[in-house]
N, C-alpha and C. Protein backbone atom coordinates (compact mmCIF):
# COMPACT_ATOMS: atom_id res chain seq x y z
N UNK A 1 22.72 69.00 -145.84
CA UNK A 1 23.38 67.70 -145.84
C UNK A 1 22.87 66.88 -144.66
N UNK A 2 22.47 66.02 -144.53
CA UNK A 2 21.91 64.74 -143.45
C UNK A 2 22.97 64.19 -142.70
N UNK A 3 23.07 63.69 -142.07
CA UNK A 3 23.30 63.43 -140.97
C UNK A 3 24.28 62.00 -141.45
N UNK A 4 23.73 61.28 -142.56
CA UNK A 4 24.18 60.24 -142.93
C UNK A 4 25.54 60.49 -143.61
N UNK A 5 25.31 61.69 -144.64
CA UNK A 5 26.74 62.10 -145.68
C UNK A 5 27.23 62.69 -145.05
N UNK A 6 26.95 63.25 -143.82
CA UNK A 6 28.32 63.70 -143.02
C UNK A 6 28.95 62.83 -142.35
N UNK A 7 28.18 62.08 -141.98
CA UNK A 7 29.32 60.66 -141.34
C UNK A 7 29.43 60.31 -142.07
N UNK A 8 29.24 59.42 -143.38
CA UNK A 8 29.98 58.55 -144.11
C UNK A 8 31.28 59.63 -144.78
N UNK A 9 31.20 61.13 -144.74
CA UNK A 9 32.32 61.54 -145.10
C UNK A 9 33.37 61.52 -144.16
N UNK A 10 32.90 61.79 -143.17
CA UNK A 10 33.90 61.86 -142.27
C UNK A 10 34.53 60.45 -141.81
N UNK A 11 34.21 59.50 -142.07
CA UNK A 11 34.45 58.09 -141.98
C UNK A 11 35.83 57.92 -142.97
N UNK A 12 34.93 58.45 -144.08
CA UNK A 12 36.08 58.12 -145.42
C UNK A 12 37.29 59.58 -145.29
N UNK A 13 36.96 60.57 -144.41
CA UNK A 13 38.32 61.21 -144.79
C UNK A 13 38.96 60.71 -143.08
N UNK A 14 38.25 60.09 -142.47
CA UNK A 14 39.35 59.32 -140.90
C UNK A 14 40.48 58.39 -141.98
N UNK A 15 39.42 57.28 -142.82
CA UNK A 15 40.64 56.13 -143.37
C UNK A 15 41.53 57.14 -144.14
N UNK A 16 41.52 57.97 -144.88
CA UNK A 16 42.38 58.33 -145.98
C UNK A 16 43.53 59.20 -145.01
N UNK A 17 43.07 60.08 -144.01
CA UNK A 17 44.22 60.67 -143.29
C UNK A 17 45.23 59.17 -142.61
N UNK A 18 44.89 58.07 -142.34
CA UNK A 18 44.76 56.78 -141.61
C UNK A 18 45.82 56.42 -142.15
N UNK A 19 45.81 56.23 -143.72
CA UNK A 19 46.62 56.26 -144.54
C UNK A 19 47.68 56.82 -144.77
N UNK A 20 47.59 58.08 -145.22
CA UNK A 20 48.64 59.06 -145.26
C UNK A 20 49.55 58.90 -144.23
N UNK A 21 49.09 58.44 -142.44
CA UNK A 21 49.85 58.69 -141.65
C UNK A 21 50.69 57.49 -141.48
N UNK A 22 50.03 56.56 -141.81
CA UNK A 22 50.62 55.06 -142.53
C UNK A 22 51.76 55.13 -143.79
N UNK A 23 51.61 55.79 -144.30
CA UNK A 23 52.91 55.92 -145.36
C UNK A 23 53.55 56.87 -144.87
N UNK A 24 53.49 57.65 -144.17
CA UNK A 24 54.53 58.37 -143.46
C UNK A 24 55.56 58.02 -142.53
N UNK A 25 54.82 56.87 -141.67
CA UNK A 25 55.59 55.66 -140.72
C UNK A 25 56.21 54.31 -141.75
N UNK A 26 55.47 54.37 -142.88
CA UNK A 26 56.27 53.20 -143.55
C UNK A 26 55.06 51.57 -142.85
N UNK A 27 54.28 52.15 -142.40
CA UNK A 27 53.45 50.66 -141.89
C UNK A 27 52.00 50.74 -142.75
N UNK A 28 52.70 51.34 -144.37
CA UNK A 28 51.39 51.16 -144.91
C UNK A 28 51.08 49.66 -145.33
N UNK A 29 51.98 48.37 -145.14
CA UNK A 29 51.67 47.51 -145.35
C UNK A 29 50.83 46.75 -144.94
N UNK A 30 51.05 46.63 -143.46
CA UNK A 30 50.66 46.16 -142.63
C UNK A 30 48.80 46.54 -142.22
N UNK A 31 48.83 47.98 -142.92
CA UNK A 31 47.43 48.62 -142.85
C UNK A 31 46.96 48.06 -143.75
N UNK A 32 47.38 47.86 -144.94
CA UNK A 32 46.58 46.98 -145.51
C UNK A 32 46.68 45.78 -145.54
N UNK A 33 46.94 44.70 -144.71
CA UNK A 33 46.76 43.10 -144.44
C UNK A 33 46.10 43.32 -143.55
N UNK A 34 45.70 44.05 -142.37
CA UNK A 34 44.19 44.32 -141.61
C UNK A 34 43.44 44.74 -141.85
N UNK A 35 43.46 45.32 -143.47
CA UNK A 35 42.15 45.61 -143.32
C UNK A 35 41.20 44.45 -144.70
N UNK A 36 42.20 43.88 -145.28
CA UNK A 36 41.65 42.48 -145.98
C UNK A 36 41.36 41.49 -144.82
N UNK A 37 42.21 41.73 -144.03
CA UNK A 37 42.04 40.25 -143.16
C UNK A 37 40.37 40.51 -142.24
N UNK A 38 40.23 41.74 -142.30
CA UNK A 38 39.22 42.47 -140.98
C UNK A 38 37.64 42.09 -142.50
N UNK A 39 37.67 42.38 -143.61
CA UNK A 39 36.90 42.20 -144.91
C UNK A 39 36.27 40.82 -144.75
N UNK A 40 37.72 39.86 -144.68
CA UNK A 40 37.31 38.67 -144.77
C UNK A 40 36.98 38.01 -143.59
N UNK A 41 37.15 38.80 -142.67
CA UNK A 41 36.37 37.83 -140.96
C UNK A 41 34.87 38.72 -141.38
N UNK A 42 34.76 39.43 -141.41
CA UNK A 42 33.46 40.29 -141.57
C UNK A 42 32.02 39.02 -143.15
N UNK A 43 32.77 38.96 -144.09
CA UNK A 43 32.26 38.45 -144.96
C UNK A 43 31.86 36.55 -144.05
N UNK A 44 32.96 36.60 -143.57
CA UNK A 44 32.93 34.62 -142.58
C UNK A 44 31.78 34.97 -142.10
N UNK A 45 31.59 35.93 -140.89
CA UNK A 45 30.65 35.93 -139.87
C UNK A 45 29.59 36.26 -140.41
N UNK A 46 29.51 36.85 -141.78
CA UNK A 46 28.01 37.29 -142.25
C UNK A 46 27.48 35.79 -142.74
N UNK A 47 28.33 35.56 -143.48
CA UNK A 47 27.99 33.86 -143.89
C UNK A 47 27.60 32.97 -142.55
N UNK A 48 27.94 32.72 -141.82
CA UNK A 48 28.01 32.14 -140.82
C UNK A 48 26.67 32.04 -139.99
N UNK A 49 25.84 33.37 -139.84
CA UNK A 49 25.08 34.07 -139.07
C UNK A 49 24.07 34.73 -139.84
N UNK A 50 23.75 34.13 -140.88
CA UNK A 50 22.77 34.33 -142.22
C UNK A 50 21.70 34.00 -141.99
């Protein structure tokens, strides 16, 4: 396995535990309005800086 699919797994099982610990506190909402809001500054600045 490379070097790449182990980080991108381990990336994707950080958000999903991220989660879980987010619905456990009840602030799974809020996890997700940062992370649309974090999507859409990301998509601005790519536009922006094209």
């Amino acid at each position: 396995m490379s070097i790449r699919r182990t980080r991108r797994f381990l990336y994707l099982l950080a958000r999903i535990l991220g989660d879980v610990n987010a619905v456990k506190r009840g602030t799974a909402g809020k996890r997700v309005a940062r992370r649309m809001t974090g999507r859409a500054t990301g998509k601005a600045l790519r536009r922006l800086f094209k």
